[in-house]
N, C-alpha and C. Protein backbone atom coordinates (compact mmCIF):
# COMPACT_ATOMS: atom_id res chain seq x y z
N UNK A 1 -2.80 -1.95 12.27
CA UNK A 1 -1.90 -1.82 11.16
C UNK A 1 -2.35 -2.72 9.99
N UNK A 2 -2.96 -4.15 10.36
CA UNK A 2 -3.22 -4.81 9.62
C UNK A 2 -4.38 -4.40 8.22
N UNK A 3 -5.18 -3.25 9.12
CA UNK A 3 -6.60 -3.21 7.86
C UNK A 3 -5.77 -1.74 7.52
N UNK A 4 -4.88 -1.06 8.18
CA UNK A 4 -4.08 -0.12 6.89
C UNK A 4 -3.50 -0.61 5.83
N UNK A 5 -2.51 -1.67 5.82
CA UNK A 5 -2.39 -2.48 4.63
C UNK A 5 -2.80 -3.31 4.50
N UNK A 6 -3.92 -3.50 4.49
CA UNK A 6 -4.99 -4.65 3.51
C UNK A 6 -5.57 -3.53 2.67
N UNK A 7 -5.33 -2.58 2.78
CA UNK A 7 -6.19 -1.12 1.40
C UNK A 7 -4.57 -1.01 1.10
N UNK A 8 -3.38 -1.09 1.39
CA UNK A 8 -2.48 -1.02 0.66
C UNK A 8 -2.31 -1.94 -0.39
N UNK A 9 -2.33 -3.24 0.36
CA UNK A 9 -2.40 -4.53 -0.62
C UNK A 9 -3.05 -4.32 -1.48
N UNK A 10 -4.62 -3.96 -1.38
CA UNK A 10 -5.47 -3.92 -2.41
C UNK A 10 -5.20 -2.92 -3.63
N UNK A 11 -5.04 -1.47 -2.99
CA UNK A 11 -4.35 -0.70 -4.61
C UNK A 11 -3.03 -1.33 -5.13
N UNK A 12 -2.33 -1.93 -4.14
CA UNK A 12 -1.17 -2.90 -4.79
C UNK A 12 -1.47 -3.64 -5.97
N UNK A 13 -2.21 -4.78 -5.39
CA UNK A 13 -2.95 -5.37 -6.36
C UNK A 13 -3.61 -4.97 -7.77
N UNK A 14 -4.22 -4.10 -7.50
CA UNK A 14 -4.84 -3.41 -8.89
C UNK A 14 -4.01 -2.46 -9.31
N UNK A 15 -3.22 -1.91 -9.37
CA UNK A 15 -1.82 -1.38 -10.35
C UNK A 15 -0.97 -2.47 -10.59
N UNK A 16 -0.96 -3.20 -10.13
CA UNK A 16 0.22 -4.33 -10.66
C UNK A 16 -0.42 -5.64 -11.93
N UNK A 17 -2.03 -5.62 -11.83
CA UNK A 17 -2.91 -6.08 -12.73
C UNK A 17 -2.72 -4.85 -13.84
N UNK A 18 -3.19 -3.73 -13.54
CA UNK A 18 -3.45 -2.62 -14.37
C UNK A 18 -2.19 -2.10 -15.45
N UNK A 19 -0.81 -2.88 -14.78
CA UNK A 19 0.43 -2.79 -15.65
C UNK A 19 0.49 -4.02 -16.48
N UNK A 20 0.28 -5.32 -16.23
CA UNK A 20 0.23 -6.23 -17.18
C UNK A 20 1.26 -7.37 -16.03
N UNK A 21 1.10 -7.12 -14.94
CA UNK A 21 2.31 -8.17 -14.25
C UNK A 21 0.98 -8.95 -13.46
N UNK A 22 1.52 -9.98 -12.81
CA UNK A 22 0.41 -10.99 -12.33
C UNK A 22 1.68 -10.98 -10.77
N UNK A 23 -0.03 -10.77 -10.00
CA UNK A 23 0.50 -10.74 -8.39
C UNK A 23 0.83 -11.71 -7.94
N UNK A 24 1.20 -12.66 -8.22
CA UNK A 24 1.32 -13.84 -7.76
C UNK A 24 2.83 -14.83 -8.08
N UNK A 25 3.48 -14.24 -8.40
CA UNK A 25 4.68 -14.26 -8.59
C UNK A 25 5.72 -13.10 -8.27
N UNK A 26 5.98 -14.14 -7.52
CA UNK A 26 7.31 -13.03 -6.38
C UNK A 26 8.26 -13.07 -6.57
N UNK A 27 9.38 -12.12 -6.15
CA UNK A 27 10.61 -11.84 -6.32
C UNK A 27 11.24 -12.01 -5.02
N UNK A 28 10.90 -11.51 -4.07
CA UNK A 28 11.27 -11.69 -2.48
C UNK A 28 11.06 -12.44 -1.77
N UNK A 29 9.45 -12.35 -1.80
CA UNK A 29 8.67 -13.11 -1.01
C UNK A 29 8.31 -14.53 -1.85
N UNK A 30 8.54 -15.76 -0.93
CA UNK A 30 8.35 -17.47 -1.67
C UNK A 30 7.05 -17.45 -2.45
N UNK A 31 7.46 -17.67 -3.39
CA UNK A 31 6.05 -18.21 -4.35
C UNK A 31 5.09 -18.89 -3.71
N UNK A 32 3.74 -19.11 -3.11
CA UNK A 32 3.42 -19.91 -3.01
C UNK A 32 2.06 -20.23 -3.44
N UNK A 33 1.06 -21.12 -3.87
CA UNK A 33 -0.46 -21.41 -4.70
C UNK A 33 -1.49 -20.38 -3.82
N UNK A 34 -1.94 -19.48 -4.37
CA UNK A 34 -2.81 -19.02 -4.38
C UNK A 34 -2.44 -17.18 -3.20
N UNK A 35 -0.87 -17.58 -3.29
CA UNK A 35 0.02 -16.08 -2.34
C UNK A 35 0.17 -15.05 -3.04
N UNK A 36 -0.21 -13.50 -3.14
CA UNK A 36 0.34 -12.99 -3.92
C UNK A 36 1.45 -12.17 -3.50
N UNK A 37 2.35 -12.89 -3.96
CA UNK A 37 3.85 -12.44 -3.04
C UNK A 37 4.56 -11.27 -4.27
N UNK A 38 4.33 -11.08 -5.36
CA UNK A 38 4.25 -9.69 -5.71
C UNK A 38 3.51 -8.73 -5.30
N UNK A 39 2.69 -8.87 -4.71
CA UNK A 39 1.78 -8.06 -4.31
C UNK A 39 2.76 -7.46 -3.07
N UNK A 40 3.01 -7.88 -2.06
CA UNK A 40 3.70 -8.37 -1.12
C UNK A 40 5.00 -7.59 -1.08
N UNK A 41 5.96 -7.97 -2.20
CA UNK A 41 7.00 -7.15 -2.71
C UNK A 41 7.21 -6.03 -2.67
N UNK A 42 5.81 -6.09 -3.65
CA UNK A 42 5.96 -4.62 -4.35
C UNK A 42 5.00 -3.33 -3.43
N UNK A 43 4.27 -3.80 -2.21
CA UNK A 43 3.77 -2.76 -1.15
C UNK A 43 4.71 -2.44 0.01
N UNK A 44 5.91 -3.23 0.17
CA UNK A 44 6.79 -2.92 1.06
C UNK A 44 6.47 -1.71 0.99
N UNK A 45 7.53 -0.59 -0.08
CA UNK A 45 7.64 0.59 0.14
C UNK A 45 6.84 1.60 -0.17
N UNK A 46 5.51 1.03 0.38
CA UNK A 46 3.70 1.93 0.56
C UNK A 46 3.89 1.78 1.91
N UNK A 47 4.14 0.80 2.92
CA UNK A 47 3.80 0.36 3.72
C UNK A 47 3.94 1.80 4.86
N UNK A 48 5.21 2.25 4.64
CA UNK A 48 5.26 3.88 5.69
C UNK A 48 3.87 4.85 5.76
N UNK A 49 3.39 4.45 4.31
CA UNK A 49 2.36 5.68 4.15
C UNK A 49 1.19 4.84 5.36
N UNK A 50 0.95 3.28 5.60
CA UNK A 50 -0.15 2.89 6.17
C UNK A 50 0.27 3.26 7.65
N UNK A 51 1.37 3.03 8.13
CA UNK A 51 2.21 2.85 9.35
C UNK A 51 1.81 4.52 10.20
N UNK A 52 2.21 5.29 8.99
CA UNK A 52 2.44 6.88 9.65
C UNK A 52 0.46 7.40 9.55
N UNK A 53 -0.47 6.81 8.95
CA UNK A 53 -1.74 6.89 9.07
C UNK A 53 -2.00 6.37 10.80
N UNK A 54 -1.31 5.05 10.37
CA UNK A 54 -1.85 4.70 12.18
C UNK A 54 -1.83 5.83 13.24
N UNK A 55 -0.59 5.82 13.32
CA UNK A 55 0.25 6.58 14.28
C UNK A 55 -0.24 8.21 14.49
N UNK A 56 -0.43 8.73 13.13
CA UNK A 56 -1.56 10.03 12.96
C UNK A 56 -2.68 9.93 13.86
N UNK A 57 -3.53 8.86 13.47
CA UNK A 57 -4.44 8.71 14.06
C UNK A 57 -5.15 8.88 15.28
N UNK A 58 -3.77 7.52 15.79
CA UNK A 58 -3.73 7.21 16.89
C UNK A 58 -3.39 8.13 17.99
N UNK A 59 -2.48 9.29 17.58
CA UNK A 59 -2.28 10.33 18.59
C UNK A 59 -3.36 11.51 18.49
N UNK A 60 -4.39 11.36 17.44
CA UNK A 60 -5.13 12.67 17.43
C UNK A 60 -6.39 11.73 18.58
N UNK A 61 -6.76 10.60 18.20
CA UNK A 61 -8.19 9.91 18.78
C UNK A 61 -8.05 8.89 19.41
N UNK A 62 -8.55 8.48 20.58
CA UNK A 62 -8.48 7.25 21.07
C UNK A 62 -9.05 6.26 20.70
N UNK A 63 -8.08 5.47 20.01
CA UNK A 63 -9.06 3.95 19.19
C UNK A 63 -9.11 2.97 20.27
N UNK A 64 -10.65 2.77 20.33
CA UNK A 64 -10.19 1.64 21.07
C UNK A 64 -11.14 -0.04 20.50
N UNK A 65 -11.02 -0.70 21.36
CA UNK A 65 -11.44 -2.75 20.40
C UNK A 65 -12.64 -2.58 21.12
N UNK A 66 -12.95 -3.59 20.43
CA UNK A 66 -14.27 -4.17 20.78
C UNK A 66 -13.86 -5.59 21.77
N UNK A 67 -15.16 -5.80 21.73
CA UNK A 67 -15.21 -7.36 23.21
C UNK A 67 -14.26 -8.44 22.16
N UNK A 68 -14.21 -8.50 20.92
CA UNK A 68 -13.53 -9.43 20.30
C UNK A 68 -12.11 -8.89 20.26
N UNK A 69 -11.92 -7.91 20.50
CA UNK A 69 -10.27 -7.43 20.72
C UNK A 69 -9.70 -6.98 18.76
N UNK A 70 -11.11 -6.55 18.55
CA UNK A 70 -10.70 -5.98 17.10
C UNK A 70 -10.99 -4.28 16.91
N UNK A 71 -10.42 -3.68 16.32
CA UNK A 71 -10.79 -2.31 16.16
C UNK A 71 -12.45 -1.92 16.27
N UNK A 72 -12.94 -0.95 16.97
CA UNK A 72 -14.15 -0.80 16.52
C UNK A 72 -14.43 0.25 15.25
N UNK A 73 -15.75 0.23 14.91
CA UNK A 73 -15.95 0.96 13.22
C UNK A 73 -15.86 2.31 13.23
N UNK A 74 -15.78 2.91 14.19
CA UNK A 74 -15.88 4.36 14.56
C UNK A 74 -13.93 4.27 14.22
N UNK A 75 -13.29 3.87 14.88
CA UNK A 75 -11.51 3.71 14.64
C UNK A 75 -11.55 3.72 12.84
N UNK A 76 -11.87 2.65 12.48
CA UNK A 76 -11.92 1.93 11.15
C UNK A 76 -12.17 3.32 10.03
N UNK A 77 -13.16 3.72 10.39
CA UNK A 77 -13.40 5.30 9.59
C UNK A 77 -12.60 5.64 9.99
N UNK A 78 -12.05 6.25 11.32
CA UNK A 78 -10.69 7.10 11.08
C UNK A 78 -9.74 7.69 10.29
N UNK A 79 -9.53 5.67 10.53
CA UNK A 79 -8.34 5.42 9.54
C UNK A 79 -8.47 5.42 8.43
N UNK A 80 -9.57 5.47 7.78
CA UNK A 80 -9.92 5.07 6.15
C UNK A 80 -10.07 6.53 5.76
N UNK A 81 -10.67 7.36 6.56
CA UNK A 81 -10.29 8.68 5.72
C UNK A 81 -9.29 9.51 5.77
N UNK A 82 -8.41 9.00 6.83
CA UNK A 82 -6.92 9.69 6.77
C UNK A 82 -6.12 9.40 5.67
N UNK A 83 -6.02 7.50 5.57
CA UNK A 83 -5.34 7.26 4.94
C UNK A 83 -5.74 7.94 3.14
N UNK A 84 -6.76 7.48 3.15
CA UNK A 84 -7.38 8.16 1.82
C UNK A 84 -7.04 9.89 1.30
N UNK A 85 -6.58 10.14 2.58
CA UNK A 85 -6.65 12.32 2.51
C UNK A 85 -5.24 11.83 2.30
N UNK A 86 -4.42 11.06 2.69
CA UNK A 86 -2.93 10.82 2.39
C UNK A 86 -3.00 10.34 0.96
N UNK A 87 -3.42 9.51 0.36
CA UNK A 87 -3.28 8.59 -1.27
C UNK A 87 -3.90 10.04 -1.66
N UNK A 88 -4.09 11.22 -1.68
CA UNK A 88 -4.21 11.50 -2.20
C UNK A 88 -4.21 12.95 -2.66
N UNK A 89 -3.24 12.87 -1.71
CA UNK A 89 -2.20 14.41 -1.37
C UNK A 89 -1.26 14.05 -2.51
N UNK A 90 -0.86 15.33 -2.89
CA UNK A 90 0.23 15.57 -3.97
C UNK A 90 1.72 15.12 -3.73
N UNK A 91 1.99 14.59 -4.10
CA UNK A 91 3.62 13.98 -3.34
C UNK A 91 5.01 14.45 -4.78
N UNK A 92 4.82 15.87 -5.15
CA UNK A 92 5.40 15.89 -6.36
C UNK A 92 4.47 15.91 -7.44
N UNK A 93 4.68 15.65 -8.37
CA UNK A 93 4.24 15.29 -9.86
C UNK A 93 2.63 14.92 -9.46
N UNK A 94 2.44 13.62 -8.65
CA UNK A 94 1.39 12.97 -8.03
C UNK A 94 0.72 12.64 -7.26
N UNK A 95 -0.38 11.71 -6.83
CA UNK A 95 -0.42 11.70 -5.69
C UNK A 95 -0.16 10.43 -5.24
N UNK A 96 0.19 10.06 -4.07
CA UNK A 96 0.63 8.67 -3.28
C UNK A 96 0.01 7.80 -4.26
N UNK A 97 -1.13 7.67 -4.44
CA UNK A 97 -1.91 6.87 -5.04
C UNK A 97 -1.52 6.47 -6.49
N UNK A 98 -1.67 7.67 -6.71
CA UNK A 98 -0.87 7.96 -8.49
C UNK A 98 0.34 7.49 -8.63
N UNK A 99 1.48 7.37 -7.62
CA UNK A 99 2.59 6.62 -7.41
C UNK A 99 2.57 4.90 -7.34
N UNK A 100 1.31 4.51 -6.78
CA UNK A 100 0.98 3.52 -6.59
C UNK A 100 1.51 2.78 -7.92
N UNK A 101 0.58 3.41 -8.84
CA UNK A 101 0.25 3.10 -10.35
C UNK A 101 1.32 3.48 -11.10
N UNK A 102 1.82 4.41 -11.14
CA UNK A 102 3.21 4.59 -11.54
C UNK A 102 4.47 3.52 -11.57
N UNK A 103 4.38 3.50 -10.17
CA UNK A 103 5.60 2.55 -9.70
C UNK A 103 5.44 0.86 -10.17
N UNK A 104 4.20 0.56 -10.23
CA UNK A 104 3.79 -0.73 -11.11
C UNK A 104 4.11 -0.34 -12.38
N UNK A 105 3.96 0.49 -13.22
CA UNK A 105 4.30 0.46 -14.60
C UNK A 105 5.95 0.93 -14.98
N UNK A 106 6.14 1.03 -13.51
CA UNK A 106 8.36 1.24 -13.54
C UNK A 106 8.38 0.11 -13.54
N UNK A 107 8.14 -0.76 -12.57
CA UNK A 107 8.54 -2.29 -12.18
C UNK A 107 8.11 -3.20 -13.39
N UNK A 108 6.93 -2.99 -14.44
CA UNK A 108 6.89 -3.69 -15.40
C UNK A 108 7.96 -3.60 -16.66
N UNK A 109 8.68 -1.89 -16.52
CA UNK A 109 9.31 -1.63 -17.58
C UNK A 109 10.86 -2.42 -16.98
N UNK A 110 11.21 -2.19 -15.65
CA UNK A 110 12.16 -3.17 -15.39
C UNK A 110 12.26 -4.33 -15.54
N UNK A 111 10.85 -5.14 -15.28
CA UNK A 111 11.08 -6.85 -15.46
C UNK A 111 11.16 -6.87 -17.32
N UNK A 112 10.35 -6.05 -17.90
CA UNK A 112 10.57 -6.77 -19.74
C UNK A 112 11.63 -5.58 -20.25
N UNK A 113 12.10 -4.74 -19.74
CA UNK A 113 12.78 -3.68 -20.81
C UNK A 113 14.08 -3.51 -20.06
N UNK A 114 14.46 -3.92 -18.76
CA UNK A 114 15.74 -3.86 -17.50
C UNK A 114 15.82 -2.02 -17.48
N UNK A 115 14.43 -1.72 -17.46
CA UNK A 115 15.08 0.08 -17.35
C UNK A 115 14.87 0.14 -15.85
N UNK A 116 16.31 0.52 -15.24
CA UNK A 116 15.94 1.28 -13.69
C UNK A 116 15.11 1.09 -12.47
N UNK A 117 14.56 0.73 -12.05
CA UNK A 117 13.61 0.75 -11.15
C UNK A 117 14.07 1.59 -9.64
N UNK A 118 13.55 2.79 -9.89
CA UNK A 118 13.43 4.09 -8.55
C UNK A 118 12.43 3.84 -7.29
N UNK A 119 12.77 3.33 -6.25
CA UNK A 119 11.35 2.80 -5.38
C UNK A 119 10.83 4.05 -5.16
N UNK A 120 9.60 4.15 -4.06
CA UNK A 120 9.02 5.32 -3.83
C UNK A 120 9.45 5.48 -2.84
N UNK A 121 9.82 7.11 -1.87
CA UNK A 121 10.02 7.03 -0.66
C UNK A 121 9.18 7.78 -0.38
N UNK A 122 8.70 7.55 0.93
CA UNK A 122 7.34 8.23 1.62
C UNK A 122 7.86 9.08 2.79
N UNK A 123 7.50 10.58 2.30
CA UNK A 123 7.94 11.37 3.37
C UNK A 123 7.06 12.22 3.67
N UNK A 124 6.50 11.96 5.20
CA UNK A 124 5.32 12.95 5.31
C UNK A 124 5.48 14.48 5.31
């Protein structure tokens, strides 16, 4: 689950730069030097899309670890092109991905303009 959202975090990250907000200041999650707890925040509600990739996955192929008890790279692709065929399926108007970026430039218009903020809901 963990390296599904660490590619969540990361498009997190770069739409929330790409709107003009700085990841590193949180609303939920404790501020802390060098945390980006906006980041954090604001992937909560991505996080279904990484969760329901696993779980896809996991019932089509048998992943299994290596001697270090970490995913092996054959799993790792799996998951990276599922999740990717998901960011980038049409979800409406857009795609997951495109929501990504979207939803950072709602959350910027909420913190300087107080307009609304609609989270995303992820429904496969």
């Amino acid at each position: 689950m963990d390296y599904a959202y660490a590619i969540i975090y990361t498009l997190s990250t770069h739409a929330l730069i790409a709107s003009g907000l700085d990841p590193y200041a949180g609303l939920l999650h404790v501020d802390q030097p060098g945390r980006p707890s906006l980041v954090y925040d604001f992937s909560e509600m991505f996080k279904p899309v990484a969760i329901h990739t696993v779980i896809a996955v996991s019932r089509r192929s048998k992943l299994s670890l290596d001697s270090e008890g970490y995913l092996r790279k054959d799993g790792l692709e799996l998951i990276t092109k599922h999740l990717y065929t998901i960011l980038h399926k049409k979800k409406g108007k857009r795609t997951v991905r495109g929501e990504i970026y979207s939803k950072a430039n709602d959350l910027r218009k909420f913190v300087v303009e107080s307009i609304d903020f609609q989270p995303f809901i992820y429904k496969p």
